[in-house]
C-alpha atoms as a PDB file:
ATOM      1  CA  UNK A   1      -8.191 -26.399   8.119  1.00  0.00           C
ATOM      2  CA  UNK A   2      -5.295 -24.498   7.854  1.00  0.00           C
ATOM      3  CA  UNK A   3      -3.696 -23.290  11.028  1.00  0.00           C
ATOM      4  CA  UNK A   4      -4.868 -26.201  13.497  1.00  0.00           C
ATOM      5  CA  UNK A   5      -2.872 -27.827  15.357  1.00  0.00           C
ATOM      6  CA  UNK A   6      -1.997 -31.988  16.000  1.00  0.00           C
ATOM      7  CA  UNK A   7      -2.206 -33.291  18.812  1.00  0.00           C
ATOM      8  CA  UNK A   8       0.652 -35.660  19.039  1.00  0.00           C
ATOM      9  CA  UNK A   9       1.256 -38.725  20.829  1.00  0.00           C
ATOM     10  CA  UNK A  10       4.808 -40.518  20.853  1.00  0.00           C
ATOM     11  CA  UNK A  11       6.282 -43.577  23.424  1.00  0.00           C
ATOM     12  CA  UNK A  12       6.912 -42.336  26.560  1.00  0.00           C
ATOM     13  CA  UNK A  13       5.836 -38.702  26.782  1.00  0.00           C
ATOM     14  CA  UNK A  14       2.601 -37.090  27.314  1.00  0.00           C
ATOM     15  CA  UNK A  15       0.728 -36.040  24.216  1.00  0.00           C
ATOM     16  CA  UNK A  16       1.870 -32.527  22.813  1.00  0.00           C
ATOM     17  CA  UNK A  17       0.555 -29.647  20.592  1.00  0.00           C
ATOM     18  CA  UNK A  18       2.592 -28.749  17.271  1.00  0.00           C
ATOM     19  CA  UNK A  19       0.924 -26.648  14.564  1.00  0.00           C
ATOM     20  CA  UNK A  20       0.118 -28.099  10.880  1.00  0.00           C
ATOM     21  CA  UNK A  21       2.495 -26.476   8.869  1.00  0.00           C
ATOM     22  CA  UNK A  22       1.096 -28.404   6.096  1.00  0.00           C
ATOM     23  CA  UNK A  23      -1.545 -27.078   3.864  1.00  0.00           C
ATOM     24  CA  UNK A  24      -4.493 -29.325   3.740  1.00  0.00           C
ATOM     25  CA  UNK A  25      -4.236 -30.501   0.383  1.00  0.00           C
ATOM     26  CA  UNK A  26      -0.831 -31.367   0.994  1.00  0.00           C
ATOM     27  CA  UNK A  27       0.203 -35.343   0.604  1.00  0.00           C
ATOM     28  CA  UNK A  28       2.418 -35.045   3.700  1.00  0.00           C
ATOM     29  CA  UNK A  29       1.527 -33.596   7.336  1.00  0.00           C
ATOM     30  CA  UNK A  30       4.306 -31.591   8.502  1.00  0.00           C
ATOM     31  CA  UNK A  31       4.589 -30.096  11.826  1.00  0.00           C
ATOM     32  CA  UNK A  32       8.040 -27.583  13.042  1.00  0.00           C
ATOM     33  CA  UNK A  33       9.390 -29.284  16.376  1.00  0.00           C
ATOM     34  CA  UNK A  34      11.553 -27.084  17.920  1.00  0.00           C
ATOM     35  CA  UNK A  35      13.842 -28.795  19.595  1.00  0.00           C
ATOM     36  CA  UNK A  36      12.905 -28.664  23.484  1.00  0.00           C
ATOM     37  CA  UNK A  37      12.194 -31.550  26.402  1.00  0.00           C
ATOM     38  CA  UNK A  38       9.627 -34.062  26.245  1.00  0.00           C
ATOM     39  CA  UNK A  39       7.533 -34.958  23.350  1.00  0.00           C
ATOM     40  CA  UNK A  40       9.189 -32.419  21.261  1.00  0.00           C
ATOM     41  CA  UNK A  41      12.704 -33.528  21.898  1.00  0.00           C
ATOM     42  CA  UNK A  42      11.450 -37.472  21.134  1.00  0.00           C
ATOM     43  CA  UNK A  43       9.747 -36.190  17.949  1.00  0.00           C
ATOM     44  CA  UNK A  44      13.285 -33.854  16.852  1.00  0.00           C
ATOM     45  CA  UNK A  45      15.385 -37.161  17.462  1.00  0.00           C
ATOM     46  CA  UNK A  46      12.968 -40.036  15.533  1.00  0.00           C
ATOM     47  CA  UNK A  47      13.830 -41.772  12.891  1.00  0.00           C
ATOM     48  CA  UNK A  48      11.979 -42.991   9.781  1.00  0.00           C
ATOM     49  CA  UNK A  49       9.355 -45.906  10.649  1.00  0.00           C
ATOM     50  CA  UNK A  50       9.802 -44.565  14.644  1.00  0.00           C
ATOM     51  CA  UNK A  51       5.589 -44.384  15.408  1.00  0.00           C
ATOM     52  CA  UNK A  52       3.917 -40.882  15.999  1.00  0.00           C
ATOM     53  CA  UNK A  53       0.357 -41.184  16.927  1.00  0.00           C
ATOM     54  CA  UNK A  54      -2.005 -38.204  15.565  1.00  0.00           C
ATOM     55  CA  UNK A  55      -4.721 -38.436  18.318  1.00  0.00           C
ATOM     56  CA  UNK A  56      -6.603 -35.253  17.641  1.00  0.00           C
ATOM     57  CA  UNK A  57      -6.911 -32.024  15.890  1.00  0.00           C
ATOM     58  CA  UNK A  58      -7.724 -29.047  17.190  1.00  0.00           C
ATOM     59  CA  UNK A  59      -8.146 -25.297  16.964  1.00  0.00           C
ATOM     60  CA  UNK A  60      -9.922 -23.272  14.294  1.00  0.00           C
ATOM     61  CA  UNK A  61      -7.609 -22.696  12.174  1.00  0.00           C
ATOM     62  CA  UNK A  62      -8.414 -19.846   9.371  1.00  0.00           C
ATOM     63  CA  UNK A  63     -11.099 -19.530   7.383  1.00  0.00           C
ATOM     64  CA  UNK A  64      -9.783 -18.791   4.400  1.00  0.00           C
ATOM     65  CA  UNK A  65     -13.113 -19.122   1.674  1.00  0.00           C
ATOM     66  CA  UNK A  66     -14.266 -16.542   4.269  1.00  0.00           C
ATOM     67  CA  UNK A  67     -11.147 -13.693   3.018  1.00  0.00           C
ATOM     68  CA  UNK A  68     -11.453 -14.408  -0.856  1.00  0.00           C
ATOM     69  CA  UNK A  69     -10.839 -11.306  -2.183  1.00  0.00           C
ATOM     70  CA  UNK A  70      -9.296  -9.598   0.444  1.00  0.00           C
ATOM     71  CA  UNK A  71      -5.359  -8.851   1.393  1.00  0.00           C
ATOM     72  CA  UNK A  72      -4.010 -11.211   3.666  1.00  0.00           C
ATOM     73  CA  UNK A  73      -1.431 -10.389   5.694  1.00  0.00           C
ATOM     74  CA  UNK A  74       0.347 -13.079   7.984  1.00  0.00           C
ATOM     75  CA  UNK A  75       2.211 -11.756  11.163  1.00  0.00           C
ATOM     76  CA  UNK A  76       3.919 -14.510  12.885  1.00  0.00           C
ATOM     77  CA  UNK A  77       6.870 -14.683  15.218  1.00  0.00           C
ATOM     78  CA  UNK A  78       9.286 -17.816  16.126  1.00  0.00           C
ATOM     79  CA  UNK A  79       7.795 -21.101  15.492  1.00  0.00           C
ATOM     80  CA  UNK A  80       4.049 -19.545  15.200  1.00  0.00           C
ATOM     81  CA  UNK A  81       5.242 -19.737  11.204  1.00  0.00           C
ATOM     82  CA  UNK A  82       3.903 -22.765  11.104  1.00  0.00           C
ATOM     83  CA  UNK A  83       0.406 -23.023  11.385  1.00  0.00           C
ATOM     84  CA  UNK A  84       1.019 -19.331   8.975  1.00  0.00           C
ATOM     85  CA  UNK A  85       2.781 -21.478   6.530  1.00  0.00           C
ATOM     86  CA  UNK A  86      -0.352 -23.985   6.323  1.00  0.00           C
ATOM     87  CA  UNK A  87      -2.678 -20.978   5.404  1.00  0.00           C
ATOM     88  CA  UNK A  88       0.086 -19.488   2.824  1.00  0.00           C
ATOM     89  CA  UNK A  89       0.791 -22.841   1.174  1.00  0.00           C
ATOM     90  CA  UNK A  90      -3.373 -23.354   1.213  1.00  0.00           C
ATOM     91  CA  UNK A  91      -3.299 -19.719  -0.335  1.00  0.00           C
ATOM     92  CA  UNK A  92      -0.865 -19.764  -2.670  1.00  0.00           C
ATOM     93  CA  UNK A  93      -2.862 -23.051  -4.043  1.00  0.00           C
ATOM     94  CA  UNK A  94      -5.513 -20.487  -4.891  1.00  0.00           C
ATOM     95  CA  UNK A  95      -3.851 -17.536  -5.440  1.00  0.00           C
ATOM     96  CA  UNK A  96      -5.934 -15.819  -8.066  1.00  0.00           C
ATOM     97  CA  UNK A  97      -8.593 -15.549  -4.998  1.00  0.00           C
ATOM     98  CA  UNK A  98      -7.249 -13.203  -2.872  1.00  0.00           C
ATOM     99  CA  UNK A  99      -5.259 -10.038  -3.321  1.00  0.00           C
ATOM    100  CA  UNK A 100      -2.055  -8.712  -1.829  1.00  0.00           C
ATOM    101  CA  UNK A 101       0.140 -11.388   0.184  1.00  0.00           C
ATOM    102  CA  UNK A 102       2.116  -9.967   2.976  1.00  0.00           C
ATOM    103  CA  UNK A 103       4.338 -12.100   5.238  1.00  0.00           C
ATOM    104  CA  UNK A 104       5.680 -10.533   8.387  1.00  0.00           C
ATOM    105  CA  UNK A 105       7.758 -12.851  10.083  1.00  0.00           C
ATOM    106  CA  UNK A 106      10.115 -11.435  13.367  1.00  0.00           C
ATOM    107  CA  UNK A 107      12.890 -13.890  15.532  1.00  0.00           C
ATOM    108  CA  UNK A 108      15.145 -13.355  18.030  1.00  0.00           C
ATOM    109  CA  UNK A 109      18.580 -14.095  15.119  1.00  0.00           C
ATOM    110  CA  UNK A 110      18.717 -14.700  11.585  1.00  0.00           C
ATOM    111  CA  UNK A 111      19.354 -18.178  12.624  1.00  0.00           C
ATOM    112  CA  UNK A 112      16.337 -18.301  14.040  1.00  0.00           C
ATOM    113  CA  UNK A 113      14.160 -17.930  10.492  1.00  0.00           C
ATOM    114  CA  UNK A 114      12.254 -21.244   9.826  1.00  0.00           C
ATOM    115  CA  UNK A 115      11.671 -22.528   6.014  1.00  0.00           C
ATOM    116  CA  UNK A 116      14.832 -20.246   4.821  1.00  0.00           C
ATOM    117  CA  UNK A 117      14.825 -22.401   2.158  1.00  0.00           C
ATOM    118  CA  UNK A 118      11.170 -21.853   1.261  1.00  0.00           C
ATOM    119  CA  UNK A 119      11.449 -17.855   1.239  1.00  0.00           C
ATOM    120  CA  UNK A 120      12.495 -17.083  -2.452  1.00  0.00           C
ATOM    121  CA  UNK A 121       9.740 -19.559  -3.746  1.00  0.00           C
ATOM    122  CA  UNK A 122       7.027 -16.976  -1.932  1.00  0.00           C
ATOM    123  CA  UNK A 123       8.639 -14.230  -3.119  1.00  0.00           C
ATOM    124  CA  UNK A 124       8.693 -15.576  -6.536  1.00  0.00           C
ATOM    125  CA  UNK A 125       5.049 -16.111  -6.187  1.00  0.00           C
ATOM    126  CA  UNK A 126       4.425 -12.784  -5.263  1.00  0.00           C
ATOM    127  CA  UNK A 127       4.258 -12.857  -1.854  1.00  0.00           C
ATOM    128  CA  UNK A 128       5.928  -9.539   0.061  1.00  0.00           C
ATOM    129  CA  UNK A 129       8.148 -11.001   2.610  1.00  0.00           C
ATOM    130  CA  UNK A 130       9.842  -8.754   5.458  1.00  0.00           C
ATOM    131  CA  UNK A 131      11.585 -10.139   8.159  1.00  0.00           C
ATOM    132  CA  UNK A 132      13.039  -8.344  11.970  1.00  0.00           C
ATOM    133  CA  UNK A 133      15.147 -10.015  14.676  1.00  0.00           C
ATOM    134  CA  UNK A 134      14.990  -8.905  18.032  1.00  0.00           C
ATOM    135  CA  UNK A 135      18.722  -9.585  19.254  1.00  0.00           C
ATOM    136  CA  UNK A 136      21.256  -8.164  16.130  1.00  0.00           C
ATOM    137  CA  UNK A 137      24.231  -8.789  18.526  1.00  0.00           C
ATOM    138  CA  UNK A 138      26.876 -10.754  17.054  1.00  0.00           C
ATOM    139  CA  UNK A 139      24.916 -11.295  13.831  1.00  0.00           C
ATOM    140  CA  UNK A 140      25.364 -10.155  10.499  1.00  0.00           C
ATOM    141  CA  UNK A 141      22.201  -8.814   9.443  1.00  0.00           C
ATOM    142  CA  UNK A 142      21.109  -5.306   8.025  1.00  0.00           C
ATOM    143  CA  UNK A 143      17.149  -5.570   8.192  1.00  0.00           C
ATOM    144  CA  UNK A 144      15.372  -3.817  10.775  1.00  0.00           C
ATOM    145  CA  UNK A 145      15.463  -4.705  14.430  1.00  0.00           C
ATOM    146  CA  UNK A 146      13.004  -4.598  16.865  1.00  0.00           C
ATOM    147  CA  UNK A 147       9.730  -6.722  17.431  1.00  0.00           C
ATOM    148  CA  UNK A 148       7.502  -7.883  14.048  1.00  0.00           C
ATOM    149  CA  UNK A 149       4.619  -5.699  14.896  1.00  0.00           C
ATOM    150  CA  UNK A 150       6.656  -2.525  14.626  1.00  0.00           C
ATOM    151  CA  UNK A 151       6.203  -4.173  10.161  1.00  0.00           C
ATOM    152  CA  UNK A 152       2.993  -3.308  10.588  1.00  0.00           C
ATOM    153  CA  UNK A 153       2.877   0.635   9.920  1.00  0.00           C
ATOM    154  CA  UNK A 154       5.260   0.117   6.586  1.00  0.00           C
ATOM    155  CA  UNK A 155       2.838  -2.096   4.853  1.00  0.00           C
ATOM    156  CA  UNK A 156      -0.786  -1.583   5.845  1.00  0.00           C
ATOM    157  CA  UNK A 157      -1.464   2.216   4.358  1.00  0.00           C
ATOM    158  CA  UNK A 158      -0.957   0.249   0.839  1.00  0.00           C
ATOM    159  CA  UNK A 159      -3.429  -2.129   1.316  1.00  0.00           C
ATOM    160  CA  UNK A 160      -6.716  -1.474   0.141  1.00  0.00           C
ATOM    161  CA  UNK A 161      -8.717  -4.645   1.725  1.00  0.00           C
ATOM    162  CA  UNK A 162      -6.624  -6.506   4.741  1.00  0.00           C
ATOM    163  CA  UNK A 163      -6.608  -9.127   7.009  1.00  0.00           C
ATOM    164  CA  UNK A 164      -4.431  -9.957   9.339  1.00  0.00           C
ATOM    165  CA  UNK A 165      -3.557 -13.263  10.485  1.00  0.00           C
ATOM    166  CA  UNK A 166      -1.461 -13.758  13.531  1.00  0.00           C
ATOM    167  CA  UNK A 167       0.566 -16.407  15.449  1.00  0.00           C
ATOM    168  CA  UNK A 168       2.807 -16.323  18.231  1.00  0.00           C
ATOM    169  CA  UNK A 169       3.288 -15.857  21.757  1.00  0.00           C
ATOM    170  CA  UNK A 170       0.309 -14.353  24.041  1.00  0.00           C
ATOM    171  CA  UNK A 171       1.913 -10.884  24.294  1.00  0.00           C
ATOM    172  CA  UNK A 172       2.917 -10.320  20.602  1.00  0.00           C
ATOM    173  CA  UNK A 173      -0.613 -11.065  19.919  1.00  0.00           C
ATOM    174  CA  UNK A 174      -1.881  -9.013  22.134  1.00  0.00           C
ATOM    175  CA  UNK A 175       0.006  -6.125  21.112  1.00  0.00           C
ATOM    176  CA  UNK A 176      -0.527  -6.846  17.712  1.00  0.00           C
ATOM    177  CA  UNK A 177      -4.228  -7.067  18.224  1.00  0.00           C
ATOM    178  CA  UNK A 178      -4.255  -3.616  19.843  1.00  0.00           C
ATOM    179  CA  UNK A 179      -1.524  -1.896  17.086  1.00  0.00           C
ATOM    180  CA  UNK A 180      -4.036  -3.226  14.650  1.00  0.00           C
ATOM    181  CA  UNK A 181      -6.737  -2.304  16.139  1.00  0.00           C
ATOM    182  CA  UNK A 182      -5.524   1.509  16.630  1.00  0.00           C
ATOM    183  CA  UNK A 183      -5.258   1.152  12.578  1.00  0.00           C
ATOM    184  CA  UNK A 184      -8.483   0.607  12.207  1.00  0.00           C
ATOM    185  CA  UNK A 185      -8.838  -2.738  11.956  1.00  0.00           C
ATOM    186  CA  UNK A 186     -12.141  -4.234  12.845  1.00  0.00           C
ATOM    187  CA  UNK A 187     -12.176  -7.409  15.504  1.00  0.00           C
ATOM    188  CA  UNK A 188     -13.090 -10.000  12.973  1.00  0.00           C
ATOM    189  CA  UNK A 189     -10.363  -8.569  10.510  1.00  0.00           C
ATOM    190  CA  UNK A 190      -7.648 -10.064  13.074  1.00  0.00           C
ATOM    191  CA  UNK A 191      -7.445 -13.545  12.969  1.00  0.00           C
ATOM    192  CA  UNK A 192      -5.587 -16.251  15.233  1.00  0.00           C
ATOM    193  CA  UNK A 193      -5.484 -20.047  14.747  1.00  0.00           C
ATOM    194  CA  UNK A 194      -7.268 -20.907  18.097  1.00  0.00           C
END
């Protein structure tokens, strides 16, 4: 489904979680490895025919046949765009089914953006990207600063039918749960992957 997650298993290290970023349907399974200790830094550093063992799957994921129809807005932060990405890729597939696409995606730099080279292809497709870093400092970068959920109140009041799908840490879910919420969202119009 879109949005689960792999369990991972690679020589040496204890098995790890990383996100499908893959659609389904897709040929490949992709998964974004930041580049941190353990399994992740093995994974980063692999070369092609190096062994990765997929020993489970897990999580929910997003039930898209559920939303046909409906807006779908994605709110992700950091690396949570990936298990986003699998449900936009899976929605994009099909998208005569659903309505508006929005993509909300916030980092701490520009630098930080995953899939930069992915972007213009959504946009082309319709989708309504905006982005926000939390730490302009040093940068070069004229969007808005600040945290991804402060997107929200620009984009909802055009949407006639929306769901939100989130991914990120605990707290900007939380908060994005409860600024959604306050909006009038309903509990089972705010999705997360697990």
């Amino acid at each position: 489904m879109p949005g689960q997650v792999a369990i991972l298993g690679v020589a040496g290290e204890d098995p790890a979680y990383f996100a499908f970023a893959s659609a389904p349907e897709d040929r490949d399974l992709e998964v974004l490895v930041k580049q941190k200790d353990g399994a992740s830094r093995v994974i980063y550093d692999l070369c092609v025919g190096d062994k990765i063992e997929l020993l489970d799957v897990c999580g929910r994921g997003f039930l898209l046949d559920e939303m046909i129809g409906r807006d779908l807005v994605f709110v992700a932060m950091g690396t949570g765009v990936a298990p986003l990405r699998s449900a936009l890729r899976h929605v994009l597939n099909r998208k005569k089914d659903f309505g508006q696409l929005v993509v909300l995606y916030g980092a701490r730099t520009p630098d930080d953006f995953c899939y930069r080279d992915e972007t213009e292809d959504w946009e082309a497709a319709g989708v309504e990207l905006r982005q926000v870093i939390s730490r302009p400092d040093g940068h070069d970068w004229s969007g808005p600063t600040g945290y991804v959920q402060s997107l929200l109140d620009h984009v909802l009041p055009d949407l006639s039918s929306p769901v939100a799908l989130i991914c990120g840490s605990r707290e900007m879910i939380d908060q994005t749960r409860e600024r959604l919420g306050k909006m009038g969202f309903k509990p089972d119009e705010i999705l997360t992957n697990y």
